[in-house]
Protein backbone atom coordinates (compact mmCIF):
# COMPACT_ATOMS: atom_id res chain seq x y z
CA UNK A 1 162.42 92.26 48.91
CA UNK A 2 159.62 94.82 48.35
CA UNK A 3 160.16 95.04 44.84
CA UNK A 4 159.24 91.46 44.07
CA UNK A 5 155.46 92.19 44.70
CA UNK A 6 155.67 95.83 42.50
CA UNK A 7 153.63 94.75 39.42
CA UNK A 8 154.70 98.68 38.47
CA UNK A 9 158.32 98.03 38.09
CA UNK A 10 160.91 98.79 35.51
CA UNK A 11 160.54 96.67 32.70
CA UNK A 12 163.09 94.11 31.34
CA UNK A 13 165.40 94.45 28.52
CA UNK A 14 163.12 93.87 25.71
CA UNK A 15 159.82 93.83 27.11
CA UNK A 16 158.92 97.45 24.90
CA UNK A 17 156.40 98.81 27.81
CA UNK A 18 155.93 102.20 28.23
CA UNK A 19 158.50 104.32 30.87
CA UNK A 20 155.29 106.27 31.77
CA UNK A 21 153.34 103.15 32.96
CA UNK A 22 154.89 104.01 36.66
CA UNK A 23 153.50 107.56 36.86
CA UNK A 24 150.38 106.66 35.36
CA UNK A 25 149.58 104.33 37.53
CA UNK A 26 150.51 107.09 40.51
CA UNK A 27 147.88 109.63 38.67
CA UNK A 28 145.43 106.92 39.30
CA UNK A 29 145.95 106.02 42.39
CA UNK A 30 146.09 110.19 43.23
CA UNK A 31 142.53 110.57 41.53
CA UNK A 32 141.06 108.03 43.64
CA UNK A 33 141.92 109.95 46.79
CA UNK A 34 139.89 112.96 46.65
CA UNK A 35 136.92 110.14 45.31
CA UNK A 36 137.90 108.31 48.61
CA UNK A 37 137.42 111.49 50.84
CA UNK A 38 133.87 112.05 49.26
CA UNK A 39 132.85 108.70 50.06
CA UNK A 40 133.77 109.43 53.46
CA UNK A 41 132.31 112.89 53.76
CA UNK A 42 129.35 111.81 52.49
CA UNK A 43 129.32 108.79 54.35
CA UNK A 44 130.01 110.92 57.88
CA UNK A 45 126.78 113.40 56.59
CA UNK A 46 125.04 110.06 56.57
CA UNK A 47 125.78 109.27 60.05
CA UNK A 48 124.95 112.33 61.30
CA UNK A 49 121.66 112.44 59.92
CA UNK A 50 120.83 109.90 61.74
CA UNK A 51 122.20 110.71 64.85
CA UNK A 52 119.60 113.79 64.77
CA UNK A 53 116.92 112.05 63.68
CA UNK A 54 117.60 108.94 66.05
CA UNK A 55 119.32 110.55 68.92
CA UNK A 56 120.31 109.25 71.26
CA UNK A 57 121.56 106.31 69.68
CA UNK A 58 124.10 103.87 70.01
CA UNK A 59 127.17 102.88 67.44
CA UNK A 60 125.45 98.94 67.34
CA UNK A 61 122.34 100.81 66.61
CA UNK A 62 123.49 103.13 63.78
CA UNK A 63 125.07 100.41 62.63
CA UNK A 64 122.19 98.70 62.05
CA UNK A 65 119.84 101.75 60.93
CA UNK A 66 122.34 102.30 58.31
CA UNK A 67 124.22 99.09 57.32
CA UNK A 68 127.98 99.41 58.46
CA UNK A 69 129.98 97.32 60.85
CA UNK A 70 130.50 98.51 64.12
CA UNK A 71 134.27 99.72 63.55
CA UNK A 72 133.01 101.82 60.10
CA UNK A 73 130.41 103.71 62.55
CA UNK A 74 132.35 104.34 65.13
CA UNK A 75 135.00 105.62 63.08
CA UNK A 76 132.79 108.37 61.65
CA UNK A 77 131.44 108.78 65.08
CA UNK A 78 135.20 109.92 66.57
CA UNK A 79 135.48 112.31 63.15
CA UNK A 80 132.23 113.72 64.24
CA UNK A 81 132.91 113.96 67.77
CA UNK A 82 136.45 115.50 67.28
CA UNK A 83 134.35 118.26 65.14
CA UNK A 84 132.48 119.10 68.22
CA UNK A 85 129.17 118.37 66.35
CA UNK A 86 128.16 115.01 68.29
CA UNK A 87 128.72 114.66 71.83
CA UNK A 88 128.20 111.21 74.15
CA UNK A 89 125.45 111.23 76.80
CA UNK A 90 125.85 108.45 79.74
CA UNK A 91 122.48 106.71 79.61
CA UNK A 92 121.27 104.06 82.41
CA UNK A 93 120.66 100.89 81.43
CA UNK A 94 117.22 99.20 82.19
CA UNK A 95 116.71 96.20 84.69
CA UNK A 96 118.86 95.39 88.20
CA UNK A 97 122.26 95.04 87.42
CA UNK A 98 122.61 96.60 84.08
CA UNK A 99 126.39 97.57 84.48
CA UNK A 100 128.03 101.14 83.57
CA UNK A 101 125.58 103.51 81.65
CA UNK A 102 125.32 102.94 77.54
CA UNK A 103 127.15 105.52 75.38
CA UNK A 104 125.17 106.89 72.98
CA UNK A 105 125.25 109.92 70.71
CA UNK A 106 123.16 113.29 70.36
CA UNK A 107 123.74 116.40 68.23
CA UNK A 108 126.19 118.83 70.49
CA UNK A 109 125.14 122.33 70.73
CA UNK A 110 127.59 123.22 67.93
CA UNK A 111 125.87 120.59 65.28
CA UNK A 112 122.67 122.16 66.31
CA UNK A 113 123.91 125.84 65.52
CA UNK A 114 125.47 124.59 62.74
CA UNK A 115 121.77 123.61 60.95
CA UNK A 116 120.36 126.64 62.37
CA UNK A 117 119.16 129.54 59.87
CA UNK A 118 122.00 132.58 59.03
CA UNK A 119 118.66 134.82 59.87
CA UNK A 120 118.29 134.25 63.18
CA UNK A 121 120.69 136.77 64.86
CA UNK A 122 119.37 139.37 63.14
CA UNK A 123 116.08 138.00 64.70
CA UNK A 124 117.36 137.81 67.73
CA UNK A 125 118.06 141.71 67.91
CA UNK A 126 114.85 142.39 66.48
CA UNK A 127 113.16 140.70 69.33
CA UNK A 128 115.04 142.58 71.66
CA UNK A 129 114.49 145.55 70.36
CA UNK A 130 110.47 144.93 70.50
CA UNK A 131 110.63 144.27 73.63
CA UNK A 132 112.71 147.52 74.77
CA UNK A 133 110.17 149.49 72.55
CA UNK A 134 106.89 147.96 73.34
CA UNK A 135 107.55 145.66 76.20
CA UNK A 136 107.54 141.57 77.16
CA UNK A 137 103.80 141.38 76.18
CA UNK A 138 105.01 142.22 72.11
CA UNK A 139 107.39 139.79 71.82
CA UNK A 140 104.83 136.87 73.46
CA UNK A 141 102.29 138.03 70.75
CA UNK A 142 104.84 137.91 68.46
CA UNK A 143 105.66 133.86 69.73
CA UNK A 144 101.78 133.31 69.71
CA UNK A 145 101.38 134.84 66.09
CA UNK A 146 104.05 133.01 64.83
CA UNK A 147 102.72 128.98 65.73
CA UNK A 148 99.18 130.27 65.07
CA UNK A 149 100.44 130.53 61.51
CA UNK A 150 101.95 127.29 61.84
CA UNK A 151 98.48 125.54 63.41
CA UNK A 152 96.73 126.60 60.57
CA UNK A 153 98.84 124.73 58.26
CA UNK A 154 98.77 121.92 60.58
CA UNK A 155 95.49 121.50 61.62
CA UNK A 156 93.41 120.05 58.14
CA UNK A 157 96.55 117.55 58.28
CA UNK A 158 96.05 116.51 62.20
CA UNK A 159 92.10 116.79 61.82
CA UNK A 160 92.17 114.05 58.73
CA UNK A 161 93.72 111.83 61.00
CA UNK A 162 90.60 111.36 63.33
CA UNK A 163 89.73 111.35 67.16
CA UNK A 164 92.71 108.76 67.53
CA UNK A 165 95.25 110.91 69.92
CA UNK A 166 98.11 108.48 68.76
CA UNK A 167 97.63 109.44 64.63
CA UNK A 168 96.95 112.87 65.40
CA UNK A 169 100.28 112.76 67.14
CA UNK A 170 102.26 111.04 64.02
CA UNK A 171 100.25 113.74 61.69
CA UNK A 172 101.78 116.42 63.80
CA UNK A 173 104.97 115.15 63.65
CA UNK A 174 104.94 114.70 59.60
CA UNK A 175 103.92 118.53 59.44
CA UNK A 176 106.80 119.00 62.09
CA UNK A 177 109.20 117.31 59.99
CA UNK A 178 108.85 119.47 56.81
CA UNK A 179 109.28 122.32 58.49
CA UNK A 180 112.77 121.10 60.02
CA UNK A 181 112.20 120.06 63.48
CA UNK A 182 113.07 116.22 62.47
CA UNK A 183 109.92 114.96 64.68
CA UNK A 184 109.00 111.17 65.41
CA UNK A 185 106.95 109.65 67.96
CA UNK A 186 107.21 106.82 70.40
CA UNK A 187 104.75 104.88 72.34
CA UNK A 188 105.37 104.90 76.07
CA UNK A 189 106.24 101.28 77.09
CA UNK A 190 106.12 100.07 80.57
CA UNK A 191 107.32 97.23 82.26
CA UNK A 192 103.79 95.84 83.24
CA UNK A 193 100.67 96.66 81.25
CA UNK A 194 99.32 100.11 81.53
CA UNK A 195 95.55 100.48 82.39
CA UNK A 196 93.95 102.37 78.67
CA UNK A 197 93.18 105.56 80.66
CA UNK A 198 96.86 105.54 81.29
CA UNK A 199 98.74 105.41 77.92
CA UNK A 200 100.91 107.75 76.04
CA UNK A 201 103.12 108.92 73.09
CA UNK A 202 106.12 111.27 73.48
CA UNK A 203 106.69 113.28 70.67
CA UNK A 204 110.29 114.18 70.14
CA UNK A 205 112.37 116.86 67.96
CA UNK A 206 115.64 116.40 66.92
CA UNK A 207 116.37 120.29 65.59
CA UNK A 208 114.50 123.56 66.43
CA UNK A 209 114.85 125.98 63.74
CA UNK A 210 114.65 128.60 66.57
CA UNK A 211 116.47 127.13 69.38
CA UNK A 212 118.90 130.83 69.20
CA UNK A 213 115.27 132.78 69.76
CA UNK A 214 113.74 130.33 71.87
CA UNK A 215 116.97 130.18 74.15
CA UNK A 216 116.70 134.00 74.54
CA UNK A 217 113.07 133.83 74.50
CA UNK A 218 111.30 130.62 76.65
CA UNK A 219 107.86 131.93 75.42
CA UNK A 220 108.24 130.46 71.86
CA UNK A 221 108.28 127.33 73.75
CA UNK A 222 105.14 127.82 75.66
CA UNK A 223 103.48 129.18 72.63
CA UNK A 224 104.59 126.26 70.53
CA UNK A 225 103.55 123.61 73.74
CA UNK A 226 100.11 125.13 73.82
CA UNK A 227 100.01 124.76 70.16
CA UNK A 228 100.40 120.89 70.47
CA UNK A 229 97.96 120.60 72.85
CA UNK A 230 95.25 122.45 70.81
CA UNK A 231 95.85 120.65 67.64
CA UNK A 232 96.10 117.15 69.19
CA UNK A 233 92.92 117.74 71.26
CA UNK A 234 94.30 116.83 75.22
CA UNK A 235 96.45 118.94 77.52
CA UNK A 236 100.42 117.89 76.90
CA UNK A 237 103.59 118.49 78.70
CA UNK A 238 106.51 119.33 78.35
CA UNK A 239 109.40 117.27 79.68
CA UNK A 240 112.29 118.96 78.44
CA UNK A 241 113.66 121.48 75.00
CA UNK A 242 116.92 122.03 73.10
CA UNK A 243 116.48 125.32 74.68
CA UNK A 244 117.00 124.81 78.15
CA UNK A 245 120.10 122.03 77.64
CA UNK A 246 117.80 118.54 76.32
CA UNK A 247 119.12 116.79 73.74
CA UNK A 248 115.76 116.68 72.00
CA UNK A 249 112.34 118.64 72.60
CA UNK A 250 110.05 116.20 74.17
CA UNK A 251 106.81 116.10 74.41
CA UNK A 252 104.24 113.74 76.61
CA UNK A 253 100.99 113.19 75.26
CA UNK A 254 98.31 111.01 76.80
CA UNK A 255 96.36 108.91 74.20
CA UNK A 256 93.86 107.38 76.99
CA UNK A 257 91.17 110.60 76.82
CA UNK A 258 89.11 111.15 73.60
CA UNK A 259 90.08 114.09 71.35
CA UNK A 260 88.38 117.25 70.89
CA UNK A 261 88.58 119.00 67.76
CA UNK A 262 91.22 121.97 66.90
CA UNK A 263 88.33 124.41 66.73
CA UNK A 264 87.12 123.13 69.57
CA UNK A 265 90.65 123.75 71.33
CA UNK A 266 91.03 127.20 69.73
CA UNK A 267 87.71 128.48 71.48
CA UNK A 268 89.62 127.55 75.17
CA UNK A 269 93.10 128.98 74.25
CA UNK A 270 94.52 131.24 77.39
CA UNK A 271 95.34 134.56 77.53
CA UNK A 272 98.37 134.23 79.07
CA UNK A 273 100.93 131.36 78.14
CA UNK A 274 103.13 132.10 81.09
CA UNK A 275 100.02 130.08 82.79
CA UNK A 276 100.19 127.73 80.29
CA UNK A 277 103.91 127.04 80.71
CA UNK A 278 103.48 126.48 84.63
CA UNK A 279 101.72 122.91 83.70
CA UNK A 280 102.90 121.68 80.26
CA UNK A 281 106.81 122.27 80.15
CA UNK A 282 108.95 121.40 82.71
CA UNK A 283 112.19 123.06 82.37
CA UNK A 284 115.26 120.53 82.34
């Protein structure tokens, strides 16, 4: 009964087509699979971009962000998450009587690793080595050298953008972006109005270049937190780090306080970041 819907059968007595018109129609059908798999490869690298860049985020959302139905998403989700480079984290709902806690998706520890930089081990022994040689207070210098660098690059970009703490906060997160920490920013919203004095931003990072280094080595955090706070012109904190287990470096900045300049900042830097560290990261 099949064959009566096989526009590729035999032909009839007469007819004069081709034998070959049955296996040519197989090569095509063959040469669209490996097109096929592409499609979905690429589609999955898709999704997963904006997983890190949006984490954590919802199928419905993603959907959305990136134009699929709900069952194309989460079908690329369950590839991802059976290649142990997404994982689901639980998150409450808002408002009495929300129900059970929204799943929604973040890079795992293995999709972080797996955008990390084939350098960084050998880093990673260097460090330790500097530190057996010439002790803890090397490798913070080290950390401390290595974002001073990186404010100097930053700064004429975060100083163009004013005394506004908010758009000195979206400059630093442009400047974060190229260099591969995926930065954004997002205004603090409450459920009653906030009093001016009271108002903040939380800058976020989706990928840490050095998360292998700063794992080993918390002071790269507390050199890079003391860097934000210096080029954005108000004391930050830190509320959590890929390092220590978040799924995303935050960052809380208070936009209620006028600005003071990066050279300004500079001229009050501390000696010792392990002081810093004690007010403006909190460890997850």
């Amino acid at each position: 009964m099949y064959s009566m819907t096989n526009t590729t059968s035999a032909p009839m007595a007469g007819q004069g087509a081709p034998t070959g018109a049955l296996r040519g129609g197989q090569r095509a059908a063959l040469a669209s699979v490996p097109a096929a798999a592409d499609t979905d490869e690429r589609t999955r690298d898709r999704v997963l971009s904006a997983v890190l860049e949006h984490g954590p985020v919802s199928a419905a959302e993603l959907g959305d962000l990136l134009g699929f139905t709900p069952a194309a998403v989460r079908r690329h989700l369950d590839h991802l998450s059976r290649a142990g480079v997404i994982e689901v984290k639980r998150v409450a709902r808002a408002g009495a009587g929300a129900g059970r806690p929204a799943r929604r998706y973040v890079l795992s520890s293995q999709g972080q690793s797996s955008l990390g930089d084939d350098y960084l081990n050998i880093a990673s022994l260097a460090l330790k080595q500097l530190g057996a040689v010439a002790g803890d207070e090397a490798v913070r210098q080290f950390a401390v050298e290595r974002f001073a660098e990186m404010e100097r690059r930053y700064a004429p970009e975060v100083e163009a953008a004013g005394t506004d703490i908010t758009a000195r906060a979206q400059a630093l997160s442009a400047a974060l972006s190229r260099d591969g920490f995926v930065a954004s920013t997002a205004s603090i919203e409450a459920k009653a109005p906030l009093p001016a004095a009271l108002s903040s931003v939380q800058l976020c990072q989706g990928h840490c270049p050095i998360q292998q280094l700063a794992t080993q080595f918390p002071v790269f955090c507390d050199a890079e937190t003391e860097m934000f706070s210096r080029l954005v012109g108000v004391d930050v904190r830190r509320l959590s780090t890929l390092a220590r287990g978040g799924h995303v470096c935050t960052t809380h900045i208070p936009t209620g306080r006028p600005a003071i300049s990066v050279a300004e900042a500079a001229g009050s830097q501390p000696d010792n970041l392990n002081e810093v560290s004690n007010h403006l990261q909190e460890r997850p």
